[in-house]
N, C-alpha and C. Protein backbone atom coordinates (compact mmCIF):
# COMPACT_ATOMS: atom_id res chain seq x y z
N UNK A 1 54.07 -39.68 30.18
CA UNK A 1 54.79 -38.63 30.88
C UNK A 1 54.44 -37.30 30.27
N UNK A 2 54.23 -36.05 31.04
CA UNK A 2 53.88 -34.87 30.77
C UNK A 2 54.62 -33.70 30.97
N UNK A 3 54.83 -33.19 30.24
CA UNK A 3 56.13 -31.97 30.38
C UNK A 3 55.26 -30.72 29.94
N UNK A 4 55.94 -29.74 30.00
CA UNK A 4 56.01 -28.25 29.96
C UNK A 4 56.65 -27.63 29.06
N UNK A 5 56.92 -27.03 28.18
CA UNK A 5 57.00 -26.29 27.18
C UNK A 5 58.31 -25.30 27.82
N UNK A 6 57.87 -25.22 28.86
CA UNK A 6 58.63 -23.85 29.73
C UNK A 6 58.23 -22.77 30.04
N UNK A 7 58.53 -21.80 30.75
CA UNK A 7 57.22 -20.27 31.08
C UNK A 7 57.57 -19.73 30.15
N UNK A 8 57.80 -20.34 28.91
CA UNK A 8 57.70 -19.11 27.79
C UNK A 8 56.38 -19.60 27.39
N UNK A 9 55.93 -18.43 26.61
CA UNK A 9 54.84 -19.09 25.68
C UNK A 9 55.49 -20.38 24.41
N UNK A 10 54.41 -20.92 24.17
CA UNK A 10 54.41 -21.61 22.63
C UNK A 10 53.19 -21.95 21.88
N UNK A 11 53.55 -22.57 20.94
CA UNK A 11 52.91 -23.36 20.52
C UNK A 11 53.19 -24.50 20.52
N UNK A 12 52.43 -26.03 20.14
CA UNK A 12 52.74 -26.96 20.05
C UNK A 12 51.81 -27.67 18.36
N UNK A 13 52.18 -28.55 17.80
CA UNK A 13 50.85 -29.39 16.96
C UNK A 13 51.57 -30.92 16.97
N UNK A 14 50.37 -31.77 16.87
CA UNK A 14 50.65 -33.07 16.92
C UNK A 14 50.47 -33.43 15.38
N UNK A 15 51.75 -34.29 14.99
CA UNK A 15 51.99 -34.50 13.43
C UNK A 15 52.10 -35.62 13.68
N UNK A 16 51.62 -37.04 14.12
CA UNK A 16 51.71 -38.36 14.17
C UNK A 16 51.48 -38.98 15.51
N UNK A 17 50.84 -39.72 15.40
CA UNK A 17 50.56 -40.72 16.51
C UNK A 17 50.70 -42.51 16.10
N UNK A 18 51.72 -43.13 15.62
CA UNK A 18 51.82 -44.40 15.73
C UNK A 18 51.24 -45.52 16.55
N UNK A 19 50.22 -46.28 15.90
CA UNK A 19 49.67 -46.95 16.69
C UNK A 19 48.34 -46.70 17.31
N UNK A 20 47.85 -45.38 17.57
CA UNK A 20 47.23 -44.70 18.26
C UNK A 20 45.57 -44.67 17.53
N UNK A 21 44.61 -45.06 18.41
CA UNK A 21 43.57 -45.18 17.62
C UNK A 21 42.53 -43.33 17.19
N UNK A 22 43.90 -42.43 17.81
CA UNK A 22 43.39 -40.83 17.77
C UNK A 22 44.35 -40.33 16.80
N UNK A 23 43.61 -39.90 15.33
CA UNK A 23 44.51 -39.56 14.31
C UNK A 23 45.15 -38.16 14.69
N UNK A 24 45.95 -37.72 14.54
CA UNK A 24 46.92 -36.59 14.45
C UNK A 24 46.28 -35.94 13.32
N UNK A 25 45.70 -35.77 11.98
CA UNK A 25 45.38 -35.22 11.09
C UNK A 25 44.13 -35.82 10.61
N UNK A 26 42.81 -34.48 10.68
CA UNK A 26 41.50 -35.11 10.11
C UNK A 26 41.68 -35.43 8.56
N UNK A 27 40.73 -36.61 8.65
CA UNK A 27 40.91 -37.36 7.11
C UNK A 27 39.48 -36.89 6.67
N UNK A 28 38.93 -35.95 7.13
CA UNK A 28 37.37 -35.60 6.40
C UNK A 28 36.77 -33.87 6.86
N UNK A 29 36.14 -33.50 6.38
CA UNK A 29 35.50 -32.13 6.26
C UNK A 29 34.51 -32.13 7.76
N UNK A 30 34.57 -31.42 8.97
CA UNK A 30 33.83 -31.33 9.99
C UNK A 30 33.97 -30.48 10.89
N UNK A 31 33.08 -30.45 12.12
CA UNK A 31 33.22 -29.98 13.23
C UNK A 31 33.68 -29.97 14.23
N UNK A 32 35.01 -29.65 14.73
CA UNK A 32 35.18 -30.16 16.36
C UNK A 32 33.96 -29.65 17.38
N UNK A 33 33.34 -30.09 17.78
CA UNK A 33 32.28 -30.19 18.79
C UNK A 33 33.34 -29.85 20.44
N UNK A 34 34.23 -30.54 20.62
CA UNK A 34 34.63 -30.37 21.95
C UNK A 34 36.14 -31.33 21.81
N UNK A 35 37.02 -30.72 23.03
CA UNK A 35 38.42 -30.52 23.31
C UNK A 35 38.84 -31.30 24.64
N UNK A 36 39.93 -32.19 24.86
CA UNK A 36 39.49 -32.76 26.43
C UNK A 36 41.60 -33.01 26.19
N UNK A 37 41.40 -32.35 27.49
CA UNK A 37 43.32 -32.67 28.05
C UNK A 37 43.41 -33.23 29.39
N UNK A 38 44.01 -33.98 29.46
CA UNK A 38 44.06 -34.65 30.57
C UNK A 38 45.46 -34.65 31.62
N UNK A 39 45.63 -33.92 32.44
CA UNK A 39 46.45 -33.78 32.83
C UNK A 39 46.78 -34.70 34.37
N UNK A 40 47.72 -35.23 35.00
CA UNK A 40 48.20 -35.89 35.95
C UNK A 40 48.06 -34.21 37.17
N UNK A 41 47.64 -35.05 38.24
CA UNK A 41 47.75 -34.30 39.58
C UNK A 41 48.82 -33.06 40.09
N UNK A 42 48.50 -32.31 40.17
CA UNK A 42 49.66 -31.02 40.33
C UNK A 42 50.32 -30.56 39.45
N UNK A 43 49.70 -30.65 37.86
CA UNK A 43 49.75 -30.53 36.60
C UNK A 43 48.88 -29.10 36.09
N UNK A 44 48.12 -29.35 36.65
CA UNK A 44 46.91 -28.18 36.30
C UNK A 44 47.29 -26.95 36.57
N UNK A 45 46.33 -25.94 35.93
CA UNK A 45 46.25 -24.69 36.14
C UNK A 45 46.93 -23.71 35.07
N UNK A 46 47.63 -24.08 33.83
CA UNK A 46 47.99 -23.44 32.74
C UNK A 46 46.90 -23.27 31.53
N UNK A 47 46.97 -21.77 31.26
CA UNK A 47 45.69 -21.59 30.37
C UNK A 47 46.36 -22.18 28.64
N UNK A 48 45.29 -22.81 28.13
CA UNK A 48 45.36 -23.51 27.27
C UNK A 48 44.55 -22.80 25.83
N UNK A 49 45.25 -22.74 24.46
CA UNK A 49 43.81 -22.58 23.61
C UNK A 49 44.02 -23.88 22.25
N UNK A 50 43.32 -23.99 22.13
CA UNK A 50 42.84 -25.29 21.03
C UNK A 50 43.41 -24.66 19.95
N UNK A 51 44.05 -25.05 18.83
CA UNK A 51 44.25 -24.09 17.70
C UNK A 51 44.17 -25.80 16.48
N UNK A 52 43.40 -24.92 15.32
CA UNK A 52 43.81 -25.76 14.52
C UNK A 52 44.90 -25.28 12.96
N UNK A 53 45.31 -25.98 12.45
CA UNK A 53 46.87 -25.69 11.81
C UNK A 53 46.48 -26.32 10.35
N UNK A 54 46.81 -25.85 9.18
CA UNK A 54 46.44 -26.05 8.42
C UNK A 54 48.40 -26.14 7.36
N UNK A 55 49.03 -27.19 6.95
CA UNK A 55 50.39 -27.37 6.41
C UNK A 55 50.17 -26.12 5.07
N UNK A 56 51.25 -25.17 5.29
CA UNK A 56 50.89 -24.15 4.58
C UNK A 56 52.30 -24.59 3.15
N UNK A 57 53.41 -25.60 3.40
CA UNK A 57 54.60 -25.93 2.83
C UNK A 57 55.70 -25.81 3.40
N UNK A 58 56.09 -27.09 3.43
CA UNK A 58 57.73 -27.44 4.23
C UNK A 58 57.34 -27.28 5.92
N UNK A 59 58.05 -26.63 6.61
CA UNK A 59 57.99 -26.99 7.77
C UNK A 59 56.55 -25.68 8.64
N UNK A 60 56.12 -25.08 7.44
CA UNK A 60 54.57 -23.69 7.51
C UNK A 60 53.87 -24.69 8.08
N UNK A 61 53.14 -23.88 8.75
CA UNK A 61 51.77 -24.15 9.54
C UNK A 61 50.79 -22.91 9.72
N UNK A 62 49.88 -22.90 9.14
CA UNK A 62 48.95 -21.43 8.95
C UNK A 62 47.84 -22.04 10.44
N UNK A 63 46.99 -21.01 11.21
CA UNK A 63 46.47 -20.92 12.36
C UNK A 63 45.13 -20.81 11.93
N UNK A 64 44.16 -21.95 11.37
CA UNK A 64 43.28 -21.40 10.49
C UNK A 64 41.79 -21.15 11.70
N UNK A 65 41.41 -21.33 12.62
CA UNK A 65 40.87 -21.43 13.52
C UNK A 65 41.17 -21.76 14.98
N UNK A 66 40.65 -21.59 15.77
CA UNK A 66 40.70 -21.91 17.42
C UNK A 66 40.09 -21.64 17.99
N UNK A 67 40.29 -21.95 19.72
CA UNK A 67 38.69 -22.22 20.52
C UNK A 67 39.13 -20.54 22.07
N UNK A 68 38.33 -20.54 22.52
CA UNK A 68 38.38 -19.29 23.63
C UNK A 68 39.97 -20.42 24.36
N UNK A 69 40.24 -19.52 25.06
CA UNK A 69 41.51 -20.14 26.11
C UNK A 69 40.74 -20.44 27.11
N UNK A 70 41.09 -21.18 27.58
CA UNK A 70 40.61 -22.23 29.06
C UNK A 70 41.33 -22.82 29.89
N UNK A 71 41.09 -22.14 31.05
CA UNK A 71 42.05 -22.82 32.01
C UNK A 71 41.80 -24.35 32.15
N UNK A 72 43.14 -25.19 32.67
CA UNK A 72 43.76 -26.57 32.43
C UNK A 72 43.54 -27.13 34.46
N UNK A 73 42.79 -27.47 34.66
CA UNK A 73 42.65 -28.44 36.16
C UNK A 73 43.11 -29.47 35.85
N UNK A 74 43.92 -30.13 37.33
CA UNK A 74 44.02 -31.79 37.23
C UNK A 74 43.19 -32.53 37.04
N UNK A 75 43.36 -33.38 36.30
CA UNK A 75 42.18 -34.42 35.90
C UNK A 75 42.21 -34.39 34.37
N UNK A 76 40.95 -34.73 34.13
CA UNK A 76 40.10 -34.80 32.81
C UNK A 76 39.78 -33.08 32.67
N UNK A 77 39.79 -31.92 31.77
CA UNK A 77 39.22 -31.40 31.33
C UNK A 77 38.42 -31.76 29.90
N UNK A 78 37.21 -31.26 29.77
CA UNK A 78 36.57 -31.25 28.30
C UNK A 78 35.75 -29.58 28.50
N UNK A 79 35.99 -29.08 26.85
CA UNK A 79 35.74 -27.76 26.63
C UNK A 79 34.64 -28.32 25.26
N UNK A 80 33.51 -27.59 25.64
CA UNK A 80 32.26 -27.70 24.24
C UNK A 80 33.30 -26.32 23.46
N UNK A 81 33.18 -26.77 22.00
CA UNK A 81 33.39 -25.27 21.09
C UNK A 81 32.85 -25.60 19.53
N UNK A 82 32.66 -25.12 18.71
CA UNK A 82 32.47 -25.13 17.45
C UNK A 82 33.93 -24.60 16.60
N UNK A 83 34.80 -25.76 16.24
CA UNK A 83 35.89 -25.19 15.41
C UNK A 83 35.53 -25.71 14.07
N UNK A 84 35.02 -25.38 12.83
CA UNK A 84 35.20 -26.25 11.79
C UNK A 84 36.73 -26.98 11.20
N UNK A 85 37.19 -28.02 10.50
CA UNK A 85 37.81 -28.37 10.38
C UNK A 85 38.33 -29.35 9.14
N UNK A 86 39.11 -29.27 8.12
CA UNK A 86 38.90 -30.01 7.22
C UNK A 86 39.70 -30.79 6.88
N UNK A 87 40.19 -31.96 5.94
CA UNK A 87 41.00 -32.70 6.11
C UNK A 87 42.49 -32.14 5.62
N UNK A 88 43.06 -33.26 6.12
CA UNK A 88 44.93 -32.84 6.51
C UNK A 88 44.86 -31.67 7.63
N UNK A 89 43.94 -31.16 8.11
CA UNK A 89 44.62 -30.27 9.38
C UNK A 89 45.26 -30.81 10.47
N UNK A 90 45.74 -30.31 11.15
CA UNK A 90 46.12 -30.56 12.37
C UNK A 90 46.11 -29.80 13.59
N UNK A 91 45.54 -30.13 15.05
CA UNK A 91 45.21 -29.54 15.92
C UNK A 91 46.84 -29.44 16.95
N UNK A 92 46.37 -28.62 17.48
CA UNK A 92 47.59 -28.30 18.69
C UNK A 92 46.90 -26.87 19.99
N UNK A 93 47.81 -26.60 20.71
CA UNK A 93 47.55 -26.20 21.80
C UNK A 93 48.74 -24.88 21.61
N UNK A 94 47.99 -23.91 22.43
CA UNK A 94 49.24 -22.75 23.12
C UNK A 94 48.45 -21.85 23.97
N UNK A 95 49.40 -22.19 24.78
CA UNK A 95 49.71 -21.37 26.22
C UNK A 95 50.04 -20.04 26.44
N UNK A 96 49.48 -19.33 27.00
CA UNK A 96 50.03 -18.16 27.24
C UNK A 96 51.07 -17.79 27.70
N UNK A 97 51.00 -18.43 28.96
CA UNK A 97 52.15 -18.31 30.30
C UNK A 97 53.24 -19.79 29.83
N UNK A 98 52.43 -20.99 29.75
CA UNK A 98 52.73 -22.05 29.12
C UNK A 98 52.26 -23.39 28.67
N UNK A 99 52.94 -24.11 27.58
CA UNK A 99 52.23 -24.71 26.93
C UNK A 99 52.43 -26.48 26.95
N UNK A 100 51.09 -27.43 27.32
CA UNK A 100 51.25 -28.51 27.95
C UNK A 100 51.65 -29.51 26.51
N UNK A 101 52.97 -30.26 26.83
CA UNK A 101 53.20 -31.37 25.92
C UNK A 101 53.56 -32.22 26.74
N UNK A 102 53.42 -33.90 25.81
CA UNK A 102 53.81 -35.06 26.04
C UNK A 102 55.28 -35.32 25.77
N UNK A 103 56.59 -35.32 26.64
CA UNK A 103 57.71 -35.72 26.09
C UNK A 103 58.02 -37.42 25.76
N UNK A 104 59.07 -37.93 25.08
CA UNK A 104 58.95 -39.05 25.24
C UNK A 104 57.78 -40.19 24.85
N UNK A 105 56.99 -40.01 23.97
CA UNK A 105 56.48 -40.61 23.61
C UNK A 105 56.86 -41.31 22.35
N UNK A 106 57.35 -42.46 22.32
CA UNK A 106 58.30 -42.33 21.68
C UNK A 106 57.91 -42.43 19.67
N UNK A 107 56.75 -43.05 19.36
CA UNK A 107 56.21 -42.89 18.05
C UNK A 107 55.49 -41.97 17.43
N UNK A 108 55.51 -40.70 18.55
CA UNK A 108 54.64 -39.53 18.52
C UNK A 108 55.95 -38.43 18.34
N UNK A 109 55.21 -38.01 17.19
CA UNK A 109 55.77 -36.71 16.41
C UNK A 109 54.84 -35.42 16.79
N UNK A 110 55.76 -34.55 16.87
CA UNK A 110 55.23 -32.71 16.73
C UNK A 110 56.31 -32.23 16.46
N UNK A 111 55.72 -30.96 16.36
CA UNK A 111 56.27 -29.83 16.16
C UNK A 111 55.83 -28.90 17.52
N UNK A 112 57.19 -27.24 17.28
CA UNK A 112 57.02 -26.33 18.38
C UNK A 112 57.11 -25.24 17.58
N UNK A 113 56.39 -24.31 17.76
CA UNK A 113 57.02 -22.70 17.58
C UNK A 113 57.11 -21.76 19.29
N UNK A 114 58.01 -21.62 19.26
CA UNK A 114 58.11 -20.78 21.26
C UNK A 114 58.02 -19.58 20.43
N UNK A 115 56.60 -19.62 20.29
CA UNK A 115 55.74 -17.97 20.37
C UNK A 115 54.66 -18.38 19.86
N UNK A 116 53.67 -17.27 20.11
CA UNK A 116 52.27 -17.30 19.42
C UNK A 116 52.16 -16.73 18.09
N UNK A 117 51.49 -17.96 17.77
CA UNK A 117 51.12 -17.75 16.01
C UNK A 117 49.39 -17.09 16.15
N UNK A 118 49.26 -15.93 15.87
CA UNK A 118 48.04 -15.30 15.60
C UNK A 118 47.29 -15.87 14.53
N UNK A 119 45.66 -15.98 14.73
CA UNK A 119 44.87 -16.33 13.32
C UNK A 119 45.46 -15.75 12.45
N UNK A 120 45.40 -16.82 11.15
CA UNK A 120 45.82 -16.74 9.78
C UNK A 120 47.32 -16.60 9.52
N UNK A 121 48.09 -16.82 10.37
CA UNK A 121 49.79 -16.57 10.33
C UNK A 121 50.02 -18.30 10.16
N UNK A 122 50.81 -17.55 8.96
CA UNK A 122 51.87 -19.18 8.68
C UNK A 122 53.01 -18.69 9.22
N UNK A 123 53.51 -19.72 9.92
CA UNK A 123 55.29 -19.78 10.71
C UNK A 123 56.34 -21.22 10.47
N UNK A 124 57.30 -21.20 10.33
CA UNK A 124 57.96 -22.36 10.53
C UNK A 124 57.78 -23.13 11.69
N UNK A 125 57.64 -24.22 11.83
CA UNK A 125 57.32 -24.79 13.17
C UNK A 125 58.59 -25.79 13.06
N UNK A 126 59.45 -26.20 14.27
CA UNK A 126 60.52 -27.06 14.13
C UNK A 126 60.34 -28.34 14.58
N UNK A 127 60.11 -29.56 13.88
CA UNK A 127 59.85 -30.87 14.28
C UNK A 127 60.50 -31.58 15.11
N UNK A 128 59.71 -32.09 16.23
CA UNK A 128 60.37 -32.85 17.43
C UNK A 128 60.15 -34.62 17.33
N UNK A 129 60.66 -35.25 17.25
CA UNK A 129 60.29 -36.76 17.54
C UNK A 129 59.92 -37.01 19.07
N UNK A 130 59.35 -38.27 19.48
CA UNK A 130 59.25 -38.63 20.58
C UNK A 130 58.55 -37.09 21.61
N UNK A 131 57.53 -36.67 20.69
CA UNK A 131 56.91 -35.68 21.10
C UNK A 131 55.32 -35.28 20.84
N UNK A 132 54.62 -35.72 21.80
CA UNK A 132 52.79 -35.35 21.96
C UNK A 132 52.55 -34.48 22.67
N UNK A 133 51.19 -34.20 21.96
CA UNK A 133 50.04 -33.01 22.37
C UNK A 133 49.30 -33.78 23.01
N UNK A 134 48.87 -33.74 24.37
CA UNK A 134 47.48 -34.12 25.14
C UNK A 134 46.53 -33.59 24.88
N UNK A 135 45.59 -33.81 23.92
CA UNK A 135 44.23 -33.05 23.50
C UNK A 135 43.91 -34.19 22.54
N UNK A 136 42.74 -34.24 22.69
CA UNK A 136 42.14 -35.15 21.76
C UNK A 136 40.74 -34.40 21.60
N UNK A 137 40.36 -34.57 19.84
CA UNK A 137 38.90 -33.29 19.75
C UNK A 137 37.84 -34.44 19.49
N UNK A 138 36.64 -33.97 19.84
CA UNK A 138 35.61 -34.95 19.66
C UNK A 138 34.95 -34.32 18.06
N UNK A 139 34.99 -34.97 16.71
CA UNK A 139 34.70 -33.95 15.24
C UNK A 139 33.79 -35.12 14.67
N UNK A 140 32.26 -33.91 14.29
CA UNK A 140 31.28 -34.21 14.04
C UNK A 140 31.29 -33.98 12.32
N UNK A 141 30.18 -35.00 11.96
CA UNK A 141 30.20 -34.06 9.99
C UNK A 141 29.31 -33.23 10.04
N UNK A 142 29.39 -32.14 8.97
CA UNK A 142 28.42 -30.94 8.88
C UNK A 142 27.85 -31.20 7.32
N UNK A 143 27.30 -32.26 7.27
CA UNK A 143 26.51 -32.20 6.03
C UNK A 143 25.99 -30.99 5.18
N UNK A 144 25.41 -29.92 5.83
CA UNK A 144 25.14 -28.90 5.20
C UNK A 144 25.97 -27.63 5.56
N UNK A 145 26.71 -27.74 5.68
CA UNK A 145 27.94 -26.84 6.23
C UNK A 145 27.85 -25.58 6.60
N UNK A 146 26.79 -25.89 8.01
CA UNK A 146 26.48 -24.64 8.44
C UNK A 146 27.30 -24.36 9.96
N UNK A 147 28.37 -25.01 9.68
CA UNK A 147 29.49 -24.77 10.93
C UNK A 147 29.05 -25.21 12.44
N UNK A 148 28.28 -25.76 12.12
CA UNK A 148 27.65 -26.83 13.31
C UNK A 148 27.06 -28.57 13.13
N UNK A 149 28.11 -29.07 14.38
CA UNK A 149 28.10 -30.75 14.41
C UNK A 149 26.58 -30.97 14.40
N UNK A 150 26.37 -31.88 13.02
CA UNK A 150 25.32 -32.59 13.17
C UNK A 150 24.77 -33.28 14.12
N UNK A 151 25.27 -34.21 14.90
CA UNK A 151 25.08 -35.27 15.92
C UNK A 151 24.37 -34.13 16.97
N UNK A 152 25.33 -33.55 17.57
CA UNK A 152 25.00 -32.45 19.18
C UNK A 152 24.53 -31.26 18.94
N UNK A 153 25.12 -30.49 17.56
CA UNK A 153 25.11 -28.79 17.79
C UNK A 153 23.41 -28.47 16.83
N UNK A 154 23.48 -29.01 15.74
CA UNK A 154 22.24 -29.13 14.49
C UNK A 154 21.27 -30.10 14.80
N UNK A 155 20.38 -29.48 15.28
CA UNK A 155 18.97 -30.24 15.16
C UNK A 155 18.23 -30.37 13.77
N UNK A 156 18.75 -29.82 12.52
CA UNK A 156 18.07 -29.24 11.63
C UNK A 156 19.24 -29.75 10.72
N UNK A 157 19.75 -30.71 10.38
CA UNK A 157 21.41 -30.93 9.76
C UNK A 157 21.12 -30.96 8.36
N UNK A 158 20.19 -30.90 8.01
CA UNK A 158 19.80 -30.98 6.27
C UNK A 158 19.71 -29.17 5.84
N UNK A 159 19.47 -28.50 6.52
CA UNK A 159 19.20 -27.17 6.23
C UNK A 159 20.20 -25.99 7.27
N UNK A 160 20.95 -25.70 5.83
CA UNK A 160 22.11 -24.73 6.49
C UNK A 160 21.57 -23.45 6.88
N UNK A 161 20.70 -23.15 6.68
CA UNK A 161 19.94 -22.01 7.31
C UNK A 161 19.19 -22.07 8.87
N UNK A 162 19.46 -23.43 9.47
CA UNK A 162 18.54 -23.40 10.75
C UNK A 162 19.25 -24.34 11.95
N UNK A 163 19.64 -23.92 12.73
CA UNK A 163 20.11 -25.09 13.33
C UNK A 163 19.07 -25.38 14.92
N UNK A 164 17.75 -25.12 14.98
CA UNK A 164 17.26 -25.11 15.71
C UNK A 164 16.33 -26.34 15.07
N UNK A 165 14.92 -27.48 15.74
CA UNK A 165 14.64 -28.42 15.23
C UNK A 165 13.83 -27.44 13.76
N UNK A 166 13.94 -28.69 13.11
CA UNK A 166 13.33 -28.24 11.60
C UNK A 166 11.75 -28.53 11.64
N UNK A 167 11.22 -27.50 10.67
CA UNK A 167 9.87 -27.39 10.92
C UNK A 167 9.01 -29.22 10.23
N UNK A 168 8.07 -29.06 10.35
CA UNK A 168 7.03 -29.85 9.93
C UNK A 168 7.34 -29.96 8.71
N UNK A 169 7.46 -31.00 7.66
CA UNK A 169 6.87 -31.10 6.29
C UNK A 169 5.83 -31.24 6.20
């Protein structure tokens, strides 16, 4: 089931998924490569931005990166972006106009802040039970940590200076 935030703005972040083979918090140093929300029929059309959240203490959440805003169609959306990302973060979504969550889910934890948290702002965020983010990120490793997924974005993944194919030895 898919709910609405409300026409206020927010934020949202996903702090647990029970059961769920899509972790709520990266366990390693990488790239999100790309962003995909899936919304039910006559659902669509709220602009969306990817944000990732970094636990700043207690109920803080600092805004340490995010992706352009993109409008939300019924269906499957997927958005290509380069967010780096490192472990214990956590991803979430916010809306301008408004912001798409899962109510009722019932082993799925988040949090809300109803307002926008600007890059680099830590805020209290207030924890909801029986509450998901629809977004799931596709996160690549960056071996040489040149802020691009090895697998898709780095042709060149050994040398942080090039991400175009690497020359001849």
């Amino acid at each position: 089931a898919g709910g609405l935030l409300g026409a206020a703005t927010g934020t949202v972040i996903s702090l647990g998924r029970a059961g769920s083979p899509f972790p709520s918090e990266a366990w390693e140093q990488g790239v999100i490569t790309h962003w995909r929300v899936e919304v039910e029929s006559g659902r669509g059309g709220p602009a969306q931005r990817l944000q990732v959240f970094r636990p700043f203490g207690g109920a803080y959440y600092t805004v340490v990166s995010q992706s352009a805003t993109e409008r939300i169609t019924d269906g499957v959306n997927d958005f290509p972006t380069r967010i780096p990302i490192e472990p214990r973060d956590h991803v979430g979504l916010y809306g301008p106009d408004e912001t798409l969550f899962c109510d009722k889910e019932e082993p799925d934890k988040g949090a809300v802040y109803k307002g926008v948290v600007p890059l680099g702002s830590a805020v209290p965020f207030t924890p909801e039970d029986e509450f998901g983010v629809p977004v799931i990120v596709g996160v690549e490793p960056d071996v040489d940590g040149d802020g691009y997924g090895d697998e898709t974005q780095d042709e060149c993944p050994g040398n942080p200076a090039r991400q175009a194919s690497c020359p001849p030895v």
